[in-house]
N, C-alpha and C. Protein backbone atom coordinates (compact mmCIF):
# COMPACT_ATOMS: atom_id res chain seq x y z
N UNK A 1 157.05 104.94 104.99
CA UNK A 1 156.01 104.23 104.23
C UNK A 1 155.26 103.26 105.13
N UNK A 2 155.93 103.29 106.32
CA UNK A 2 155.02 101.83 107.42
C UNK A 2 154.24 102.49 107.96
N UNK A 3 154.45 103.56 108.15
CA UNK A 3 152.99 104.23 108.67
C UNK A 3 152.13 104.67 108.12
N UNK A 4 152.17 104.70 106.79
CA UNK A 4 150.98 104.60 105.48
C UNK A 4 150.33 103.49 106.09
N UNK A 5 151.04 101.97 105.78
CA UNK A 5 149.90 101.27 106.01
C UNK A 5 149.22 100.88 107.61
N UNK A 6 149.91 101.73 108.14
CA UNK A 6 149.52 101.30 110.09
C UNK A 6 147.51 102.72 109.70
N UNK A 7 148.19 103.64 109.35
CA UNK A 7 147.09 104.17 109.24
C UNK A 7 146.22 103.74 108.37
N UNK A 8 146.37 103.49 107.07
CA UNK A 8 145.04 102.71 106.10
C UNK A 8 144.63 101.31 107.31
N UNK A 9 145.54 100.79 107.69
CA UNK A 9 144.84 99.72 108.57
C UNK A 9 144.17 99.75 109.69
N UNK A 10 144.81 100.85 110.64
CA UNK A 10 143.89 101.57 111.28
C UNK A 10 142.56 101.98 111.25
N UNK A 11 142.61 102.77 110.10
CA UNK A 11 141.22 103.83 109.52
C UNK A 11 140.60 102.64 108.98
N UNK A 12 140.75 101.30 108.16
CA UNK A 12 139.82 100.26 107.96
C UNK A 12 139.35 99.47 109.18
N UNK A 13 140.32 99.46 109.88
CA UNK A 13 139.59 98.39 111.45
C UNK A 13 138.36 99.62 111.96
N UNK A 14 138.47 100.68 111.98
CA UNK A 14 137.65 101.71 112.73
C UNK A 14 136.64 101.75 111.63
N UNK A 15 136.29 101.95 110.55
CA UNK A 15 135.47 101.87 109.33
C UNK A 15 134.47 100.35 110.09
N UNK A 16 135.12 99.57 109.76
CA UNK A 16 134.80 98.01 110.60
C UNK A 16 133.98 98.47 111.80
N UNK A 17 134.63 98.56 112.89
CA UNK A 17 133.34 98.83 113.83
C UNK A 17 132.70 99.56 113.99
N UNK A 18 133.26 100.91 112.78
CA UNK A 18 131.39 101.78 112.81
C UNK A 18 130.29 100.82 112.21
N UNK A 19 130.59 100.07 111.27
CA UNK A 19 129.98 99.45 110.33
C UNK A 19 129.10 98.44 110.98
N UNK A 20 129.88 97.74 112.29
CA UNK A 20 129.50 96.51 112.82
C UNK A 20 128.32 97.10 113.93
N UNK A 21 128.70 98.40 114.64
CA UNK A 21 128.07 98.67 115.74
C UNK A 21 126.70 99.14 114.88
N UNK A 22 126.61 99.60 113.67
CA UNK A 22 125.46 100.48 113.08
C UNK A 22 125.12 99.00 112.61
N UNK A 23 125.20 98.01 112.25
CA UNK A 23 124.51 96.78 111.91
C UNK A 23 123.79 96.55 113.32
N UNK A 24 124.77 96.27 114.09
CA UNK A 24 124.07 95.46 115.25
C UNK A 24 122.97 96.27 116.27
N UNK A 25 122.97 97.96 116.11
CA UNK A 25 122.30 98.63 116.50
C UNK A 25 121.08 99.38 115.47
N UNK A 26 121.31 99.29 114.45
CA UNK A 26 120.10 99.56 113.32
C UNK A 26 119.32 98.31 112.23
N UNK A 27 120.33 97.78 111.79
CA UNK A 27 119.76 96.58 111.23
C UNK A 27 120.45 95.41 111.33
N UNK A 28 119.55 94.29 111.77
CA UNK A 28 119.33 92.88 112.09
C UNK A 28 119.85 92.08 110.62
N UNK A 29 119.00 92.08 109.61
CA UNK A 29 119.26 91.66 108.83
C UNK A 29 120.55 91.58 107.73
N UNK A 30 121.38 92.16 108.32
CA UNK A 30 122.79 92.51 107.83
C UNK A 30 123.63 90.62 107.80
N UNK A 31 124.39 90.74 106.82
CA UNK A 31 125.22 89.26 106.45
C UNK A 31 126.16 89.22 106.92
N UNK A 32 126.66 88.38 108.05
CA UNK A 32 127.60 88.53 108.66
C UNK A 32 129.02 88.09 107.72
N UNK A 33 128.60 86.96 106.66
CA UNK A 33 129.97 86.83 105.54
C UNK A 33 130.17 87.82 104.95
N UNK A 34 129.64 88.67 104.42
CA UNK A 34 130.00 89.79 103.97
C UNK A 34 130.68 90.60 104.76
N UNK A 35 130.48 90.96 106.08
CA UNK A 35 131.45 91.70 106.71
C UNK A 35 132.80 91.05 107.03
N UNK A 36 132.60 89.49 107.50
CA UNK A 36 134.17 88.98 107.77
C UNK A 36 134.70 88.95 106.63
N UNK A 37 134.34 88.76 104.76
CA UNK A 37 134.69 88.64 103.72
C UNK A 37 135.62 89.94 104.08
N UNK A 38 135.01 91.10 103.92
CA UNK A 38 135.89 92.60 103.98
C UNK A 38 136.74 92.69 104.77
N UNK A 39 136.62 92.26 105.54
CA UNK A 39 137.27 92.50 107.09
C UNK A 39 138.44 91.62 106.52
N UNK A 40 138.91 90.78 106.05
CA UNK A 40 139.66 89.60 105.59
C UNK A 40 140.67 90.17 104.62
N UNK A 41 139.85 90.78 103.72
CA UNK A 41 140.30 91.13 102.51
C UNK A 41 141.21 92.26 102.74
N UNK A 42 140.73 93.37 103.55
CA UNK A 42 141.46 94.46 103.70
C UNK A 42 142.32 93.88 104.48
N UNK A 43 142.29 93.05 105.67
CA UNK A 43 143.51 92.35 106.17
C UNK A 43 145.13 91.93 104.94
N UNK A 44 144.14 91.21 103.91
CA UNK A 44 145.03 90.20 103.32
C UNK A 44 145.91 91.88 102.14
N UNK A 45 144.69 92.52 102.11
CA UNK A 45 146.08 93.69 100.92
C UNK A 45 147.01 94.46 101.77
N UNK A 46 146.85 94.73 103.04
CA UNK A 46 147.40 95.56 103.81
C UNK A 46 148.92 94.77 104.54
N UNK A 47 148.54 93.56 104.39
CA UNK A 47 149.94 92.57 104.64
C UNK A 47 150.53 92.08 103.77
N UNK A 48 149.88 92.18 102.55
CA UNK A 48 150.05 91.77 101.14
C UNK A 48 151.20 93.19 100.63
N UNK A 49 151.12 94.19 101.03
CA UNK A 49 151.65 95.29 100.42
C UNK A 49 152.93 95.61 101.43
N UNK A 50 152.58 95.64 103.19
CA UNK A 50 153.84 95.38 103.50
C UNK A 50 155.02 94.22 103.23
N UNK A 51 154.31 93.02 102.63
CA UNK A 51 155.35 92.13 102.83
C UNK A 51 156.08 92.59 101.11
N UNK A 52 155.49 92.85 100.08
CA UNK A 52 155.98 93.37 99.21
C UNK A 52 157.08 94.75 99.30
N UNK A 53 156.51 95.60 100.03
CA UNK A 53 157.42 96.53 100.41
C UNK A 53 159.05 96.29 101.41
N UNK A 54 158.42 95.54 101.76
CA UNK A 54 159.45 95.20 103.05
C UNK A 54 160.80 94.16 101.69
N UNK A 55 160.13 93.18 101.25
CA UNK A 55 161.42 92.33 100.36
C UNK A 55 161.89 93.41 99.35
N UNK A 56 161.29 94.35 98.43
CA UNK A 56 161.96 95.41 97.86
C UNK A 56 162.72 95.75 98.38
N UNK A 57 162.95 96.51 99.55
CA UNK A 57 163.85 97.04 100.37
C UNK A 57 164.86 96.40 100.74
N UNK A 58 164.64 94.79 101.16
CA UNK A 58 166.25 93.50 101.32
C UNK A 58 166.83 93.41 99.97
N UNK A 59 166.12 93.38 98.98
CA UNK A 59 166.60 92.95 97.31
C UNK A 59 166.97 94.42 96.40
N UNK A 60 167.14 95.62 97.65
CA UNK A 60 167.85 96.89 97.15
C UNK A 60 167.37 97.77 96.61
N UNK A 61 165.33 97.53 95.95
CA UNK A 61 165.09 98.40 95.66
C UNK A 61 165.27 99.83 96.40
N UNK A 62 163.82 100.47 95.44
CA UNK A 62 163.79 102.10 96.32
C UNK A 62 163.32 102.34 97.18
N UNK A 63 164.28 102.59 98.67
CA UNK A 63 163.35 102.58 99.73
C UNK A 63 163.02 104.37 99.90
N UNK A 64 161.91 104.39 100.57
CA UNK A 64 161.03 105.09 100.86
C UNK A 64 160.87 106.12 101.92
């Protein structure tokens, strides 16, 4: 299951700099809070879900 989220986190950091390089190479006018907002967010569920997964597994749930 840890490499579920190594790859969703992966494939979002790479999503990220297609996103950043096609801003900074096609359009100017792009919001830079909006991208660190995302960039943040997918950070915060992707550590948010291992650290949930990970204490299930000390407190005996079903590991995976």
């Amino acid at each position: 299951m840890k490499s579920f989220y190594m790859i969703g986190f992966f494939l979002s950091v790479l999503f990220l700099a297609g996103l950043y390089l096609y801003t900074l190479f096609v359009s100017s006018s792009f919001s830079w809070g909006w991208l660190l907002a995302g960039f943040y967010s997918v950070l915060f569920i992707f550590y948010a879900g291992y650290k949930i997964k990970t204490s299930r597994n000390k407190s005996g749930g079903v590991k995976q």
